[in-house]
PDB file of N, CA and C in Angstrom:
ATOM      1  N   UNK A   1      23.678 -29.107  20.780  1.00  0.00           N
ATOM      2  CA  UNK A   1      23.652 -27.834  20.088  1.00  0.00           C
ATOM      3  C   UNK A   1      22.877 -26.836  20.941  1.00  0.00           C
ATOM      4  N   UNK A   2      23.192 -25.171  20.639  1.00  0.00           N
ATOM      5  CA  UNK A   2      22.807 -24.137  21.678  1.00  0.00           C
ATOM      6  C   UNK A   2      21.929 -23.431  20.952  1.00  0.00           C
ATOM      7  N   UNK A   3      20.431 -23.229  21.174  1.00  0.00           N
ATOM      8  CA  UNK A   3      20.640 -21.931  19.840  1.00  0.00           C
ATOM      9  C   UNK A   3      19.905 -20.660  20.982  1.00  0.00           C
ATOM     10  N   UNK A   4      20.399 -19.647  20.521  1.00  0.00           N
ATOM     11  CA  UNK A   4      20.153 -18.778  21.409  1.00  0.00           C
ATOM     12  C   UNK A   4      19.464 -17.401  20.598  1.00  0.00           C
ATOM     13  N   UNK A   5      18.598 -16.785  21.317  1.00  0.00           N
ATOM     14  CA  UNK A   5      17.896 -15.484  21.198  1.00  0.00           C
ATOM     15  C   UNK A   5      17.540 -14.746  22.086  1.00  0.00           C
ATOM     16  N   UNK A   6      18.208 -13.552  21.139  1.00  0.00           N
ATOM     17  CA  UNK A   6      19.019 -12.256  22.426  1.00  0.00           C
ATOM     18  C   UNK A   6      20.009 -13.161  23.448  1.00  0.00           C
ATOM     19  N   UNK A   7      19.540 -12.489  24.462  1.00  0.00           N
ATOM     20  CA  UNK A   7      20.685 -13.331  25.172  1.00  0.00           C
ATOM     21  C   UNK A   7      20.294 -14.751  26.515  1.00  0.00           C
ATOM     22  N   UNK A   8      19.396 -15.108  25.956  1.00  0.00           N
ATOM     23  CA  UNK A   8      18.863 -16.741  26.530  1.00  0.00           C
ATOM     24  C   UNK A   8      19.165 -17.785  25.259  1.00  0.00           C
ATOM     25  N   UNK A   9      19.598 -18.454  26.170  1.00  0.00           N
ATOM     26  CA  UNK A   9      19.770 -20.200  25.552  1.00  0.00           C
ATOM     27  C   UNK A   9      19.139 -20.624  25.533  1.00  0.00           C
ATOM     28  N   UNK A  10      18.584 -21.859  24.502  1.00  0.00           N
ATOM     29  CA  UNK A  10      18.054 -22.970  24.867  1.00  0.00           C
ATOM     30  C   UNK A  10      18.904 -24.239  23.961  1.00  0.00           C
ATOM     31  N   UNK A  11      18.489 -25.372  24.667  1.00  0.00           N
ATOM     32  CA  UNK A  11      19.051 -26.548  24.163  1.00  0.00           C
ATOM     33  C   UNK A  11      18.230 -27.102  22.590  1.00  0.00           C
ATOM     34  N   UNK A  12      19.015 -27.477  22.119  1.00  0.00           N
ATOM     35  CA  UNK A  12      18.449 -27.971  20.697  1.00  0.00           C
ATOM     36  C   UNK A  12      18.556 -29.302  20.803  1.00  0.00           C
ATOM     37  N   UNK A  13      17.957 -30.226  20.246  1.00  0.00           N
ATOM     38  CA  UNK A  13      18.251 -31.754  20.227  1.00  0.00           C
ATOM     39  C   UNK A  13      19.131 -31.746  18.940  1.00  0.00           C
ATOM     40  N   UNK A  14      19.406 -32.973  18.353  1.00  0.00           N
ATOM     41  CA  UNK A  14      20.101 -32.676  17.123  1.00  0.00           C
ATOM     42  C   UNK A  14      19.572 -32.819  15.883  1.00  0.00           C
ATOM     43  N   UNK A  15      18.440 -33.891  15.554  1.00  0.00           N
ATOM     44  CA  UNK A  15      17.607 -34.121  14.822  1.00  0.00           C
ATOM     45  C   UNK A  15      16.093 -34.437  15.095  1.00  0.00           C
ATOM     46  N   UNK A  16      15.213 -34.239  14.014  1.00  0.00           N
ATOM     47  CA  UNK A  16      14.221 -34.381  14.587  1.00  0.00           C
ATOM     48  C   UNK A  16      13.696 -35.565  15.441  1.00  0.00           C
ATOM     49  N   UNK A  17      14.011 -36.255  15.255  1.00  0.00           N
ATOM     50  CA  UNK A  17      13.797 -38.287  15.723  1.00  0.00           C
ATOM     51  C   UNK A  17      14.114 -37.976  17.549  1.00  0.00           C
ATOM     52  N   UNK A  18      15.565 -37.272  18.210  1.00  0.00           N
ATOM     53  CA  UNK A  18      15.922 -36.990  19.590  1.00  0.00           C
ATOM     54  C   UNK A  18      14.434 -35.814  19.577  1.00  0.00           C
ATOM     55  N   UNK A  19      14.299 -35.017  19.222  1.00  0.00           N
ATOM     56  CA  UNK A  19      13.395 -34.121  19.516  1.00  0.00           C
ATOM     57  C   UNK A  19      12.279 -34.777  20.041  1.00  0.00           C
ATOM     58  N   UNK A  20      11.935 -35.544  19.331  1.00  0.00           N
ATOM     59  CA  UNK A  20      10.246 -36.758  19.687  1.00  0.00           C
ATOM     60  C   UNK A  20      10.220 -37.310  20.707  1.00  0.00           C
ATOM     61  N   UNK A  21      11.851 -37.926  20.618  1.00  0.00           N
ATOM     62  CA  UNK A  21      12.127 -38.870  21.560  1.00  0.00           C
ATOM     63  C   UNK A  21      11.706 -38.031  23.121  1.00  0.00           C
ATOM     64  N   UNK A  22      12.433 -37.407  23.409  1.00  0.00           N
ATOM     65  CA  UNK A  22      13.341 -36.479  24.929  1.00  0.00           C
ATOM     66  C   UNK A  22      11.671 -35.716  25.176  1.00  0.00           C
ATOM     67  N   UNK A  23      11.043 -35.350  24.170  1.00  0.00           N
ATOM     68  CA  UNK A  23       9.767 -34.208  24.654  1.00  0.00           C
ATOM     69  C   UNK A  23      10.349 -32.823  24.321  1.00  0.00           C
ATOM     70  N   UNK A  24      11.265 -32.391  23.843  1.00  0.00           N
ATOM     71  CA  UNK A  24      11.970 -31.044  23.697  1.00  0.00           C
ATOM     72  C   UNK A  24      11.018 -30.472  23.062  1.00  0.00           C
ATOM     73  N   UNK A  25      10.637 -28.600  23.836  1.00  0.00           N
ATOM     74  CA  UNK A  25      10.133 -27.989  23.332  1.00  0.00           C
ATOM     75  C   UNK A  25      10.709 -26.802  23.535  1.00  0.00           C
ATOM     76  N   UNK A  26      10.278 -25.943  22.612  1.00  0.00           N
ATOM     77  CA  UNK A  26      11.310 -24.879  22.656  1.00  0.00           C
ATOM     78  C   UNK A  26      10.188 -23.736  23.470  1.00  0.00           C
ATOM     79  N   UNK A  27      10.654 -22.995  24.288  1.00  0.00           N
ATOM     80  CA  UNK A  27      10.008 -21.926  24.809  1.00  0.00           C
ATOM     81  C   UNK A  27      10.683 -20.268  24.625  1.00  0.00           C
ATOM     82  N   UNK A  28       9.243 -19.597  24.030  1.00  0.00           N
ATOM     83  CA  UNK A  28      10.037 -18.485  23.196  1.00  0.00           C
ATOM     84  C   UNK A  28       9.294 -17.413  24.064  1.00  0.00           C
ATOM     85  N   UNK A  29       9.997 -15.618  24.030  1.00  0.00           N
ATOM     86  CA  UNK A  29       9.735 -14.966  24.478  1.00  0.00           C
ATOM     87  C   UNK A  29       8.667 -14.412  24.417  1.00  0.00           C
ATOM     88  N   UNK A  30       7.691 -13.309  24.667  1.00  0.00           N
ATOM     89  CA  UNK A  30       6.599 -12.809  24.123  1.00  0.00           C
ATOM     90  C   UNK A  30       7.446 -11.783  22.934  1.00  0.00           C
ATOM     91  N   UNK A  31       6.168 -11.857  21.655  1.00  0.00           N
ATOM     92  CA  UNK A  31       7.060 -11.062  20.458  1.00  0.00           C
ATOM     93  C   UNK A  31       7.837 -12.160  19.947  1.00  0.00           C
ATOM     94  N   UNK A  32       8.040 -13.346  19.975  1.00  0.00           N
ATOM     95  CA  UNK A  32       8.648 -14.204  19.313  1.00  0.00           C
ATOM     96  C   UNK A  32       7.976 -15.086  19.158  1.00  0.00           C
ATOM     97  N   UNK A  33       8.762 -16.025  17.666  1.00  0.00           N
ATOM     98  CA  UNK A  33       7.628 -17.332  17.626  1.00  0.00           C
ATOM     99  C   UNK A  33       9.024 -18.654  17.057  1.00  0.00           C
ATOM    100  N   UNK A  34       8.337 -19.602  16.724  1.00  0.00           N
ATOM    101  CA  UNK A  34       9.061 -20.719  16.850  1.00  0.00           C
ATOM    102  C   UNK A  34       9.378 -20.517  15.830  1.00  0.00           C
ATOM    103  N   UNK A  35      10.191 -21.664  15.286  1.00  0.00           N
ATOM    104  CA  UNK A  35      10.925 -21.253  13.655  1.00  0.00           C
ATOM    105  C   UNK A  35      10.160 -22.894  13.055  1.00  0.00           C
ATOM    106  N   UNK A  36       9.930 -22.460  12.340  1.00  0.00           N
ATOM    107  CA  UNK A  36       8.520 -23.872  10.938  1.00  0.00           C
ATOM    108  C   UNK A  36       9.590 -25.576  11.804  1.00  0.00           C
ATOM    109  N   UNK A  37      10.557 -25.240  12.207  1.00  0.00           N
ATOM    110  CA  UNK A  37      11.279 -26.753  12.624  1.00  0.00           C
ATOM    111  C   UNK A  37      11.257 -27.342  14.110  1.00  0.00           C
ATOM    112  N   UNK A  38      10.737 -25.870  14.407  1.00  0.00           N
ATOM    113  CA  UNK A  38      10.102 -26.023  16.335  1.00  0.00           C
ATOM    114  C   UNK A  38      11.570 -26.035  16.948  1.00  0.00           C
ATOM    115  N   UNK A  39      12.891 -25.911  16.828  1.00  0.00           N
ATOM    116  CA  UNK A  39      14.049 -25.804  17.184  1.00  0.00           C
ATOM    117  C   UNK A  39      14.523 -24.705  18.130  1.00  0.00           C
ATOM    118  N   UNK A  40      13.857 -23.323  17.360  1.00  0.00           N
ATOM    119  CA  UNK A  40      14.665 -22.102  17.676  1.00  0.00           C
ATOM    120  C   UNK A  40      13.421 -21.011  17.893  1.00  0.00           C
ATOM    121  N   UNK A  41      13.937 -19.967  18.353  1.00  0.00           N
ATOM    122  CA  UNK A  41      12.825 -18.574  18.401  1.00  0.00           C
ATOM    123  C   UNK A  41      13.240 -17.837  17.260  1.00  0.00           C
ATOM    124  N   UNK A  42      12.082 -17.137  16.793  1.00  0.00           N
ATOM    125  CA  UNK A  42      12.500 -15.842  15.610  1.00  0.00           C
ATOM    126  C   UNK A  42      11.635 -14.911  16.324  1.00  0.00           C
ATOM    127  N   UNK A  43      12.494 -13.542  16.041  1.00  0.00           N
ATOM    128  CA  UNK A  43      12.166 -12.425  16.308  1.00  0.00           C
ATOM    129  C   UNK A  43      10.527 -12.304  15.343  1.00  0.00           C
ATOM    130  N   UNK A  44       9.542 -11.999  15.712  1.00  0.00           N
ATOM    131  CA  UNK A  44       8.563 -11.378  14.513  1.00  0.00           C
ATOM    132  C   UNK A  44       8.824  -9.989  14.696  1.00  0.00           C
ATOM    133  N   UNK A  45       8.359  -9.916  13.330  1.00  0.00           N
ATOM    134  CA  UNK A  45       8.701  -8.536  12.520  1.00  0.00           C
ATOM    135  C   UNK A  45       7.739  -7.513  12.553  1.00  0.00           C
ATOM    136  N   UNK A  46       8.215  -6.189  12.203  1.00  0.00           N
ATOM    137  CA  UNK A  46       7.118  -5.592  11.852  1.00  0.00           C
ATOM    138  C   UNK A  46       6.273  -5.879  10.780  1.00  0.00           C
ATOM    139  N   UNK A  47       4.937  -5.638  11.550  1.00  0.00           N
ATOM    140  CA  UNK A  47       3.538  -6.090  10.623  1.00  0.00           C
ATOM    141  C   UNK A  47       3.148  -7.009  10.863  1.00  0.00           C
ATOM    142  N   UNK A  48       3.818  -7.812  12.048  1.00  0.00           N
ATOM    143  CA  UNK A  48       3.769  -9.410  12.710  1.00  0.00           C
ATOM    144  C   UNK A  48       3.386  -8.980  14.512  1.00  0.00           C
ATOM    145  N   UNK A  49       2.842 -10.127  14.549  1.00  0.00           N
ATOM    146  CA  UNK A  49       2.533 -10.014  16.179  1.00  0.00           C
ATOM    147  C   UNK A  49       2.465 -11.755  16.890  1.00  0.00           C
ATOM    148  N   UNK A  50       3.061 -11.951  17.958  1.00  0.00           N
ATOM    149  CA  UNK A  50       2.900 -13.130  18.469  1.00  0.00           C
ATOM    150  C   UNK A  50       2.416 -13.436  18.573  1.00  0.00           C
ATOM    151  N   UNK A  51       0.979 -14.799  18.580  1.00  0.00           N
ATOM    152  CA  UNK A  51       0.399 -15.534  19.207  1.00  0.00           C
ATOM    153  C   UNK A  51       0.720 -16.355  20.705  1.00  0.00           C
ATOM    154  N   UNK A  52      -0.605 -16.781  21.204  1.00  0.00           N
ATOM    155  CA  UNK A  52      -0.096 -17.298  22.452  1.00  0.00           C
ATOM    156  C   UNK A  52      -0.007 -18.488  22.130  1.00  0.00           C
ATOM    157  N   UNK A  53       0.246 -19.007  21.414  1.00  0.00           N
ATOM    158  CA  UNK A  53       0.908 -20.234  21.029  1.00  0.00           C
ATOM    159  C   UNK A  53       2.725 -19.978  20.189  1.00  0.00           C
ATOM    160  N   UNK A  54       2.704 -18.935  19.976  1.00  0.00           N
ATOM    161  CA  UNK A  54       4.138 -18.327  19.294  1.00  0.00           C
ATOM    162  C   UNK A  54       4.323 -18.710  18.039  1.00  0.00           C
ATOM    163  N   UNK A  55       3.558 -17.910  17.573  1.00  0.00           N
ATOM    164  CA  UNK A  55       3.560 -18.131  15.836  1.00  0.00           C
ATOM    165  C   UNK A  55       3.828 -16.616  15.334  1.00  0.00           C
ATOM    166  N   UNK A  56       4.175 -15.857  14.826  1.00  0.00           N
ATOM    167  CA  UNK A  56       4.437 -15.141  13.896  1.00  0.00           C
ATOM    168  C   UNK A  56       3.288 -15.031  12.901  1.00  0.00           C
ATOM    169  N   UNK A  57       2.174 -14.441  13.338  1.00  0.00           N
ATOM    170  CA  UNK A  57       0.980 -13.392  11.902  1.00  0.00           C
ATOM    171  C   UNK A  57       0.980 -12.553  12.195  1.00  0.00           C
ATOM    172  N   UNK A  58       0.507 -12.033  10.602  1.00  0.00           N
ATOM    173  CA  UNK A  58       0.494 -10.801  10.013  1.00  0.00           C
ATOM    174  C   UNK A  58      -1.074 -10.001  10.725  1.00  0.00           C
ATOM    175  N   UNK A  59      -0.663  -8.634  10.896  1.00  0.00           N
ATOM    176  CA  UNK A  59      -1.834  -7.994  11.426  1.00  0.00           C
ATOM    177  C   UNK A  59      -3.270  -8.105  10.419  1.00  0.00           C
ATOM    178  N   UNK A  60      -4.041  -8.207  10.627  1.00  0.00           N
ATOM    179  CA  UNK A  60      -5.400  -8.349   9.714  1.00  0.00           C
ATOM    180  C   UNK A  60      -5.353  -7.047   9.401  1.00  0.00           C
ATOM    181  N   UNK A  61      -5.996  -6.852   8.122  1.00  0.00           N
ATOM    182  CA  UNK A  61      -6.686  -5.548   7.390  1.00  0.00           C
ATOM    183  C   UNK A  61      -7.160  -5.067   8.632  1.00  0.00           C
ATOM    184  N   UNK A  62      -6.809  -3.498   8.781  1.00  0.00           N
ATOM    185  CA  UNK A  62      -7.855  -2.324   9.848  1.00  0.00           C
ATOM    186  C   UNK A  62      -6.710  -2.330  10.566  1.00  0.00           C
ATOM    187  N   UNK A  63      -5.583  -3.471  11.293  1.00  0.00           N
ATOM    188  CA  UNK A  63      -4.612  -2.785  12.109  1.00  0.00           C
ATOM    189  C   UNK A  63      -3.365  -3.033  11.433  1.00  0.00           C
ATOM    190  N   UNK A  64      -2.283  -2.601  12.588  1.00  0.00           N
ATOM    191  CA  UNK A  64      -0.801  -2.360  12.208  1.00  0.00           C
ATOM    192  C   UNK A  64      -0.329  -3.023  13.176  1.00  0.00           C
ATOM    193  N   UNK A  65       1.489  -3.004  12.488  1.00  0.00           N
ATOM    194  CA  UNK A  65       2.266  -3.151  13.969  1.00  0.00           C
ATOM    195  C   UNK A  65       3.600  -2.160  13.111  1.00  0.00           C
ATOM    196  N   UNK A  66       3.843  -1.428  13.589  1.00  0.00           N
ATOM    197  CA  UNK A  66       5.387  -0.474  13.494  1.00  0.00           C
ATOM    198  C   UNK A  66       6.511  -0.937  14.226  1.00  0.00           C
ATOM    199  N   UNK A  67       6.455  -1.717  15.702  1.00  0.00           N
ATOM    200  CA  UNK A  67       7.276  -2.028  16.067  1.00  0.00           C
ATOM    201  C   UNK A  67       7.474  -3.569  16.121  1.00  0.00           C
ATOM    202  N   UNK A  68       8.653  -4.348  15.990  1.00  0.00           N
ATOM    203  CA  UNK A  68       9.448  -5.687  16.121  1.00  0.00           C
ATOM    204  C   UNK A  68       9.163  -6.529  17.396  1.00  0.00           C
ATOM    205  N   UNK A  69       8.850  -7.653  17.679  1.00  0.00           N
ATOM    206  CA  UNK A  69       8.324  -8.471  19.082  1.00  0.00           C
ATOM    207  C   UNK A  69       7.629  -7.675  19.717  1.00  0.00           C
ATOM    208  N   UNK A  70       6.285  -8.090  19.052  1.00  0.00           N
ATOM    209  CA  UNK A  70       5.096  -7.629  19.864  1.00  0.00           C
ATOM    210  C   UNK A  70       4.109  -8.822  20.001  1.00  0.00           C
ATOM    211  N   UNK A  71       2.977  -8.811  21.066  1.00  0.00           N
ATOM    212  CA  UNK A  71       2.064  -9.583  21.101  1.00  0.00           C
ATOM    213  C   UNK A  71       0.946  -9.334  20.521  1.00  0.00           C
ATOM    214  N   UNK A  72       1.237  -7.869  19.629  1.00  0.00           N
ATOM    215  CA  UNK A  72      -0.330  -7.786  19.533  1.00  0.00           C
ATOM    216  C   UNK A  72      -0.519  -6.348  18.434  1.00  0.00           C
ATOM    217  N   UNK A  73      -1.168  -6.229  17.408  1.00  0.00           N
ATOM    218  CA  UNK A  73      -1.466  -5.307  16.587  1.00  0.00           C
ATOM    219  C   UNK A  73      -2.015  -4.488  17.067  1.00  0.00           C
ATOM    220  N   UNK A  74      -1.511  -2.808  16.411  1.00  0.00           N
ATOM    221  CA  UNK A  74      -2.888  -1.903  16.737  1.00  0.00           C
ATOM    222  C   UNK A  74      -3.451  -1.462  16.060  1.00  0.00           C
ATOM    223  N   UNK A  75      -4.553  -1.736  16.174  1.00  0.00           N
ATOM    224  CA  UNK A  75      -5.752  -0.928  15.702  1.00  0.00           C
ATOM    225  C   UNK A  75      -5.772   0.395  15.156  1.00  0.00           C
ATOM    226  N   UNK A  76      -5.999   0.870  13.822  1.00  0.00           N
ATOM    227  CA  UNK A  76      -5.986   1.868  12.924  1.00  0.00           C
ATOM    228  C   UNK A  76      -6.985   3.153  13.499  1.00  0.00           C
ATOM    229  N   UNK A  77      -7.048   4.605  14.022  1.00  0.00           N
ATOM    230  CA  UNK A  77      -7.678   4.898  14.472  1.00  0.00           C
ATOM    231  C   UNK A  77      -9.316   5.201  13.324  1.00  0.00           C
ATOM    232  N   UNK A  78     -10.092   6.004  13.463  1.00  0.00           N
ATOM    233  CA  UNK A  78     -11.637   6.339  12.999  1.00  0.00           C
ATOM    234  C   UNK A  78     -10.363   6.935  11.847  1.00  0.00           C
ATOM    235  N   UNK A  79     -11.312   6.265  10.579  1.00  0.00           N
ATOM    236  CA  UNK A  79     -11.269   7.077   9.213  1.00  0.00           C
ATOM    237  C   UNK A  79      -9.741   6.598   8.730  1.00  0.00           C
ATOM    238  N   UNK A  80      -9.481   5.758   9.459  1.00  0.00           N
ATOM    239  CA  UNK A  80      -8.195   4.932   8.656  1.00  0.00           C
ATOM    240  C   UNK A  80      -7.884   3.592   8.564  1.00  0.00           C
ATOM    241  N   UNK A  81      -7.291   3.204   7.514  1.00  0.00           N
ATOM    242  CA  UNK A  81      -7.164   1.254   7.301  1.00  0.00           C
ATOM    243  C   UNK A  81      -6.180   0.995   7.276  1.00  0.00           C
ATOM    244  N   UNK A  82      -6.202  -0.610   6.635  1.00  0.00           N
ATOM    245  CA  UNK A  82      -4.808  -1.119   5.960  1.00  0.00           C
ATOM    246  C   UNK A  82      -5.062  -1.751   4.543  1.00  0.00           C
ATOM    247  N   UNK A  83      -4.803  -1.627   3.615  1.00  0.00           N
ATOM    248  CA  UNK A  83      -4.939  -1.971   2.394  1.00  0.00           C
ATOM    249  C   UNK A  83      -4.367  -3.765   2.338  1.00  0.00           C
ATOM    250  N   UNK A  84      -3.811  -4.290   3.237  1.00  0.00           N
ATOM    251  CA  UNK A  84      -3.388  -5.523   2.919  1.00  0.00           C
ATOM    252  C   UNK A  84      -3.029  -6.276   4.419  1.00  0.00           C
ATOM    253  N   UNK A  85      -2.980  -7.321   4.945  1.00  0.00           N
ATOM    254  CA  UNK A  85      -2.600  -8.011   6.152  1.00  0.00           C
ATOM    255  C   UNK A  85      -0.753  -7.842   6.303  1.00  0.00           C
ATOM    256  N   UNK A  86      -0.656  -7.889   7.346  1.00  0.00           N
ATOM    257  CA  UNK A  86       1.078  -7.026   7.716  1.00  0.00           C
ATOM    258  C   UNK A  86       1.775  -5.814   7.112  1.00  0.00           C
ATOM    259  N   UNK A  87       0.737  -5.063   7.615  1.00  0.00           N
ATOM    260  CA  UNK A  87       1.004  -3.456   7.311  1.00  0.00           C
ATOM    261  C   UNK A  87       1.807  -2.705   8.156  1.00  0.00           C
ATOM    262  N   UNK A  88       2.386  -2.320   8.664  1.00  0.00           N
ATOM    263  CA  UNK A  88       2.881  -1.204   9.220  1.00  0.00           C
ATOM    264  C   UNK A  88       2.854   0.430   9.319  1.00  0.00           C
ATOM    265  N   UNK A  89       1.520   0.901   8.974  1.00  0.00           N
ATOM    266  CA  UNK A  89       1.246   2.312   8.955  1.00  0.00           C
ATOM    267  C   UNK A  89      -0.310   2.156   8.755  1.00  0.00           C
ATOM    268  N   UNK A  90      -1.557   3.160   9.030  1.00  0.00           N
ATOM    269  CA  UNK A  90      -2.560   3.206   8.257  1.00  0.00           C
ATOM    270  C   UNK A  90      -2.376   4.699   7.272  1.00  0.00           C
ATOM    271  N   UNK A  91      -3.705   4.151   6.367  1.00  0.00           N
ATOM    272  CA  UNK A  91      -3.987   4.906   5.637  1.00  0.00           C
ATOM    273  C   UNK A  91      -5.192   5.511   5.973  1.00  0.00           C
ATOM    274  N   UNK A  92      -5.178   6.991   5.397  1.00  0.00           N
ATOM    275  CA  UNK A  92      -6.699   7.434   4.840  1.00  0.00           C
ATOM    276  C   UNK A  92      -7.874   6.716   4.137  1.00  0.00           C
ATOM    277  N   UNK A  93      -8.833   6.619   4.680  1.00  0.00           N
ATOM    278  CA  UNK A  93     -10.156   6.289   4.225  1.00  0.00           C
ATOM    279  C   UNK A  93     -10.863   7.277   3.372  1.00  0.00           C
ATOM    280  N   UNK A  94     -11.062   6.760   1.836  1.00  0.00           N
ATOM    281  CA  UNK A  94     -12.269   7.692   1.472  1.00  0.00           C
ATOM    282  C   UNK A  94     -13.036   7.551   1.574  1.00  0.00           C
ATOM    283  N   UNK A  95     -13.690   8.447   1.769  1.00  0.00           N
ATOM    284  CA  UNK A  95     -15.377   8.497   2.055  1.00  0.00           C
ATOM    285  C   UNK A  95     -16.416   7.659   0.951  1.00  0.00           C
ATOM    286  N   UNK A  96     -17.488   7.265   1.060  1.00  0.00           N
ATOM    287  CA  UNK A  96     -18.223   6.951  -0.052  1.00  0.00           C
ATOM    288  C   UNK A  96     -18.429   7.701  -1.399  1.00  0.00           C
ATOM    289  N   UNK A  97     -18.113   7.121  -2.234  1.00  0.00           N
ATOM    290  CA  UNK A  97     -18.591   8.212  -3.088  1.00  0.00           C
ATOM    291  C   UNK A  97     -17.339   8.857  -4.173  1.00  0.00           C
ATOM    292  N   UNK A  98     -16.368   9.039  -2.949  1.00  0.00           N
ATOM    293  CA  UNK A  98     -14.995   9.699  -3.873  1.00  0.00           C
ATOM    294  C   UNK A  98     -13.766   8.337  -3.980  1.00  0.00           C
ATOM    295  N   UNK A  99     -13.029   9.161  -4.514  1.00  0.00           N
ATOM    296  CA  UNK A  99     -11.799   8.295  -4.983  1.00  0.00           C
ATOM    297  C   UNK A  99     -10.149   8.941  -4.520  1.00  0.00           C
ATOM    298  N   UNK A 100      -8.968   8.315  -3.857  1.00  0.00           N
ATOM    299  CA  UNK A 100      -7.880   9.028  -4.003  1.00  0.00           C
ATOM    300  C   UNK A 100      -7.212   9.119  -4.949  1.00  0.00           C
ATOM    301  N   UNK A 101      -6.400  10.034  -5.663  1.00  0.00           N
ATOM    302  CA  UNK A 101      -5.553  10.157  -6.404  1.00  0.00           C
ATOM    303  C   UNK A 101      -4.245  10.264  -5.987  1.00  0.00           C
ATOM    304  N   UNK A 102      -3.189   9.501  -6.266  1.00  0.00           N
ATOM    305  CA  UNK A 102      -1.998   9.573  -5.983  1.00  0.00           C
ATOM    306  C   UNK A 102      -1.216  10.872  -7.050  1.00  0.00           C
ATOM    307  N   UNK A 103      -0.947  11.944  -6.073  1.00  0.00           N
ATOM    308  CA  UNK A 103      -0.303  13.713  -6.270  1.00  0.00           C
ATOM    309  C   UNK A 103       1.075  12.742  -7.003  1.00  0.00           C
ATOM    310  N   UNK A 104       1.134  13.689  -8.199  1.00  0.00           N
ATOM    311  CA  UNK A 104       2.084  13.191  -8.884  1.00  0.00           C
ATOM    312  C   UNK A 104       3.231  14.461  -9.284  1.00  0.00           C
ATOM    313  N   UNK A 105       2.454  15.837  -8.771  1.00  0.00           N
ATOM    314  CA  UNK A 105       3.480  16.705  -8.835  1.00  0.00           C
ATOM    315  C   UNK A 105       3.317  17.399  -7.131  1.00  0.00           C
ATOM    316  N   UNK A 106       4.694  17.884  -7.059  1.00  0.00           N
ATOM    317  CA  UNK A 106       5.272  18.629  -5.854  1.00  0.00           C
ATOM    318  C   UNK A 106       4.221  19.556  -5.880  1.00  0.00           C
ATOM    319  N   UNK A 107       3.856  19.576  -4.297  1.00  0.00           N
ATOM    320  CA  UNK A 107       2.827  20.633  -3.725  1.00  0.00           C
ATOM    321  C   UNK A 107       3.377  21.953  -3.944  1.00  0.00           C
ATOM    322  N   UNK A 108       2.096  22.996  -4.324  1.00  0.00           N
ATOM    323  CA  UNK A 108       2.696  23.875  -4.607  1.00  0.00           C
ATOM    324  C   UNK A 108       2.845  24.844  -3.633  1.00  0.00           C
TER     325      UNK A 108
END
């Protein structure tokens, strides 16, 4: 079996038992990670960043990722966060003290 990402091949064994056997490992691009069966590459996503081992996590609270196969999150600049791990945008920081309100009517 072939399984391929973008446009490189690699060989698949057929079950896991040949996999053990032979030593087959799969080698994935940077921005990609293995798939939970060690078989194939997956694209990571936005809000995902590769490891150098090729795993697929989510950016920690404080950074982002906006773009698809990356190695690496960025960092939210001064006075902005992320409200949750695999974010894709920051937000505004309030200051101590105050609170945001989500504008519920059209600016005037």
């Amino acid at each position: 079996r072939i399984a391929l990402y973008g446009n490189k091949r690699f060989a698949v064994e057929e079950d896991e038992a040949d996999k053990e056997e032979s030593g087959f490992e799969v080698e994935c691009p940077d921005g990609s990670g293995i798939s939970s069966d060690e078989l194939y590459c997956v694209q990571c996503g936005v809000g995902t960043y590769s490891t150098a081992d090729h795993h697929c996590v989510s950016c920690p609270v404080g950074s982002y990722q906006d773009q698809a196969e990356k190695s690496s999150c960025k960092s939210c600049p001064g006075g902005k966060s992320t409200l949750n791990p695999g974010s894709t945008s920051c937000l505004d920081v309030c200051e101590v003290g105050t609170e945001a309100f989500a504008r519920t009517d059209p600016p005037a």
